[in-house]
Protein backbone atom coordinates (compact mmCIF):
# COMPACT_ATOMS: atom_id res chain seq x y z
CA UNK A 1 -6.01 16.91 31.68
CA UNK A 2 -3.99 18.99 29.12
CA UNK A 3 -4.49 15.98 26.74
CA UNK A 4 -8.08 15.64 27.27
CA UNK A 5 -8.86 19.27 26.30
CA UNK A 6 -6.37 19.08 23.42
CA UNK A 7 -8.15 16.01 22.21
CA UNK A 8 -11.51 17.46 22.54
CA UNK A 9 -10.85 20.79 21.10
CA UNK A 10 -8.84 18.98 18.06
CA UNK A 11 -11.78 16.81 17.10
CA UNK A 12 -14.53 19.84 17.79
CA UNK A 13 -12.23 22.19 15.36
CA UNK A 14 -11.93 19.61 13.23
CA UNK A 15 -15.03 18.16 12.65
CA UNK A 16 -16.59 21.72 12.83
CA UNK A 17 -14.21 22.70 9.52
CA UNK A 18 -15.14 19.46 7.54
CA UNK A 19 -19.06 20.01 8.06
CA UNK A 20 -18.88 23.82 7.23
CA UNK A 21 -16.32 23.38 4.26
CA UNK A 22 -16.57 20.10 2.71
CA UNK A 23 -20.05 19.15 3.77
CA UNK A 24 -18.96 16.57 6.42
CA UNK A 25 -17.93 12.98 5.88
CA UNK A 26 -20.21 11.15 3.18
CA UNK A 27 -20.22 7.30 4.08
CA UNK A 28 -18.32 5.16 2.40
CA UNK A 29 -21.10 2.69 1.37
CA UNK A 30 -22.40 5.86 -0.64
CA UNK A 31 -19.47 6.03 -3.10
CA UNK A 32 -19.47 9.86 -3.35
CA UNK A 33 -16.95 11.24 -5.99
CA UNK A 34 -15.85 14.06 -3.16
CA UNK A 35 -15.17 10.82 -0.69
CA UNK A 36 -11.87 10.53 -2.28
CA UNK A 37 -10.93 14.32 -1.67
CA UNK A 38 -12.44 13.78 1.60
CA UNK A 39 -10.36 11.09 2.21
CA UNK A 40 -7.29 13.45 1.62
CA UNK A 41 -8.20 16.72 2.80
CA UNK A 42 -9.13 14.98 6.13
CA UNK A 43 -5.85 14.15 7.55
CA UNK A 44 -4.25 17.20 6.78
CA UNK A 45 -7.09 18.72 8.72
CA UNK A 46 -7.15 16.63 11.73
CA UNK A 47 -3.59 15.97 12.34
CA UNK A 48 -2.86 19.50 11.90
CA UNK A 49 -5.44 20.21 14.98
CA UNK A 50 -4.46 17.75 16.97
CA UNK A 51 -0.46 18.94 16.71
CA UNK A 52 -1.65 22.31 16.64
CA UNK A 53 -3.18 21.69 20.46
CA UNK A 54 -0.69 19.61 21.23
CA UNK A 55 1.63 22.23 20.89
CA UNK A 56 -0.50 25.18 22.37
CA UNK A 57 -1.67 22.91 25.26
CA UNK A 58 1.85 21.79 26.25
CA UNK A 59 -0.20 18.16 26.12
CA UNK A 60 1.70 14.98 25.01
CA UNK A 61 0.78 13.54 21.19
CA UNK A 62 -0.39 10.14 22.20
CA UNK A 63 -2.62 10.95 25.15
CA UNK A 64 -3.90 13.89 22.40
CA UNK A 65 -4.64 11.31 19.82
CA UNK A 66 -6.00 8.55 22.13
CA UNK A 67 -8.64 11.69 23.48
CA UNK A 68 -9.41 12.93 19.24
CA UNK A 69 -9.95 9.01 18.73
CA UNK A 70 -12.56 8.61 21.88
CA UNK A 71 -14.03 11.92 20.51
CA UNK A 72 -14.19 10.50 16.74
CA UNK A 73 -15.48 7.50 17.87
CA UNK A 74 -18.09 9.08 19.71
CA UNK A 75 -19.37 10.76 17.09
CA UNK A 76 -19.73 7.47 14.97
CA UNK A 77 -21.75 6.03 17.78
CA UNK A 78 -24.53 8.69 17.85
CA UNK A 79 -25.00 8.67 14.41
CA UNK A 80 -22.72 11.88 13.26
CA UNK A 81 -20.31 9.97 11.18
CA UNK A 82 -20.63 6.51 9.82
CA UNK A 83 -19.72 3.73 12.45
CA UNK A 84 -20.91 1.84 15.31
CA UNK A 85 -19.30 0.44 18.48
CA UNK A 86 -16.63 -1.17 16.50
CA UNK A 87 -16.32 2.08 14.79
CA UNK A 88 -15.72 4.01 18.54
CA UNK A 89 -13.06 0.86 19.18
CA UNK A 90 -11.36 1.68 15.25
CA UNK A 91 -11.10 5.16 15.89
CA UNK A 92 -9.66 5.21 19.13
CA UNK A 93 -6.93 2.43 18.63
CA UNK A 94 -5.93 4.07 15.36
CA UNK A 95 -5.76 7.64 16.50
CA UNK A 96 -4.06 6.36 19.62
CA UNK A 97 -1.64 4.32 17.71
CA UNK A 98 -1.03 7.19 14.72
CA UNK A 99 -0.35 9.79 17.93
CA UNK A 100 2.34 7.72 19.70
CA UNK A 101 3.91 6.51 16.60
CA UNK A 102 3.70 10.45 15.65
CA UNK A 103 5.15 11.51 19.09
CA UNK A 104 7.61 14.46 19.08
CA UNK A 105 10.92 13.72 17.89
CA UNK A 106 9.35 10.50 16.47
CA UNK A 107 7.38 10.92 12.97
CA UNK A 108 7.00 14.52 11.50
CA UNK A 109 3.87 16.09 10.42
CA UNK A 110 3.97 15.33 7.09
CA UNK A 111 4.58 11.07 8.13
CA UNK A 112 1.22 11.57 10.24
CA UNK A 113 -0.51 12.83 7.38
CA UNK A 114 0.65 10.76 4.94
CA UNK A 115 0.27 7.72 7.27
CA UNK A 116 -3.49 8.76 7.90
CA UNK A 117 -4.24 9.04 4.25
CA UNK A 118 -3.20 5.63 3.56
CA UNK A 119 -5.10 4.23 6.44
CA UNK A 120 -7.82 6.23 4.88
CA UNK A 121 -7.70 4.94 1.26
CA UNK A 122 -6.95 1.36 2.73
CA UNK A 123 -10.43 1.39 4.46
CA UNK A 124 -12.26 2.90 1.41
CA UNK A 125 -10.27 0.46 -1.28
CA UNK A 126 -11.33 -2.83 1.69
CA UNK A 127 -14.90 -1.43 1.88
CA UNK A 128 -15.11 -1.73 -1.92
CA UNK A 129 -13.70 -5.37 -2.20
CA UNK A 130 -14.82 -6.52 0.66
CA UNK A 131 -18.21 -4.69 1.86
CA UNK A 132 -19.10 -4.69 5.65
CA UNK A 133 -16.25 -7.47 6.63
CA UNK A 134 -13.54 -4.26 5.72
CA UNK A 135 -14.93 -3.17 9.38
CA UNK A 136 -12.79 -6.74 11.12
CA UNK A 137 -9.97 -6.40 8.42
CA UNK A 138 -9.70 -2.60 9.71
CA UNK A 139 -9.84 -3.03 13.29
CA UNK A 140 -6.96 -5.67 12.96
CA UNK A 141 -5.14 -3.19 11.16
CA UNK A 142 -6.05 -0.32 13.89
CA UNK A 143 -4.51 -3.46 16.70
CA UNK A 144 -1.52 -3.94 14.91
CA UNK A 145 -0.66 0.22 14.40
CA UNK A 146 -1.63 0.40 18.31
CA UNK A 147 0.40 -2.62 18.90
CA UNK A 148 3.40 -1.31 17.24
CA UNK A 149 3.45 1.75 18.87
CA UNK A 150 4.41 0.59 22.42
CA UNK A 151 6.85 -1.94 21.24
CA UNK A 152 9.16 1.31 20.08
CA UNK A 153 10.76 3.07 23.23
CA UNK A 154 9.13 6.52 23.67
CA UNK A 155 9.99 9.19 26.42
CA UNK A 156 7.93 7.87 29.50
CA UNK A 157 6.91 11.85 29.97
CA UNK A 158 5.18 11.96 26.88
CA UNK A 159 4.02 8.98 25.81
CA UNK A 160 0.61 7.12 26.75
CA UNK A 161 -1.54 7.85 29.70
C-alpha cells in the first residue's frame, strides 16, 4: 500500500511541476525546440519524486516505479500526455523495469536519471527516423529493461510486488 501512495503521489507531484513550470509535455510528433529540454529536465524531475517517496514512505523502488508507470500511463490514455494503450503498457514496463534495476543498493540516483534520459532521447531520435512504428521498437525496448530486471537477484523484501 506504501508503494501505491508513493507511486501516486510521485507522478501527481511530478506531473503537477512539469505543467506549471515547463508547460507540460509537448508531443513528440510536434517537434517543439523545448521537447529536447523537456526530455532532460523530466527525469531529473520524476525520478527525484519517485526516490523522494520512496524514501519518505518507507515503500520499496520497484513496486514505486511499477505504481508512477500505471499512473503515467494513465494519463496517456485519457488524453493528458501523448499515448494510447500501448503507451499505458510502455510506461508501466519501463518505469517498472527503471525502478527495480534502480532498487536501493542497486543503481544510484544519478544512473536512474541518466538511464531515463537516454530512454528518453532514444524514443524522440526512433520517432524521428521511424514515425509511429518507434511506438513497437519502444515497447520492445521497455520488455527487454523489464526483462532484465528480474534476471538480476534483488532483496525479495524490496523488490517487485
Amino acid at each position: 500500500m506504501a508503494a501505491a501512495i508513493a507511486g501516486i503521489l510521485a507522478a501527481l507531484l511530478s506531473s503537477l511541476i512539469e505543467v506549471m513550470v515547463m508547460g507540460g509535455m509537448p508531443p513528440v510528433s510536434r517537434q517543439d525546440p523545448m521537447l529536447f529540454l523537456i526530455l532532460a529536465v523530466a527525469p531529473v524531475l520524476e525520478e527525484s519524486c519517485k526516490r523522494g517517496f520512496a524514501w519518505l514512505m518507507a515503500a520499496p523502488w520497484g513496486q514505486v516505479g511499477l505504481y508512477f508507470g500505471i499512473m503515467e500511463g494513465l494519463g496517456k490514455l485519457i488524453g493528458l500526455e501523448e499515448g494510447s494503450g500501448l503507451g499505458f503498457i510502455i510506461s508501466v514496463m519501463f518505469h517498472w523495469g527503471l525502478g527495480r534495476h534502480a532498487q536501493l543498493g542497486r543503481w544510484p540516483l544519478l544512473v536512474s536519471i541518466g538511464a531515463h534520459v537516454g530512454y528518453n532521447s532514444a524514443a524522440v531520435g526512433f520517432y524521428l527516423l521511424l514515425g509511429d512504428v518507434s511506438s513497437m521498437l519502444m515497447l520492445v525496448v521497455s520488455a527487454l529493461i523489464l526483462w532484465a530486471s528480474f534476471q538480476r537477484p534483488v532483496d525479495v523484501a524490496g523488490s517487485h510486488p
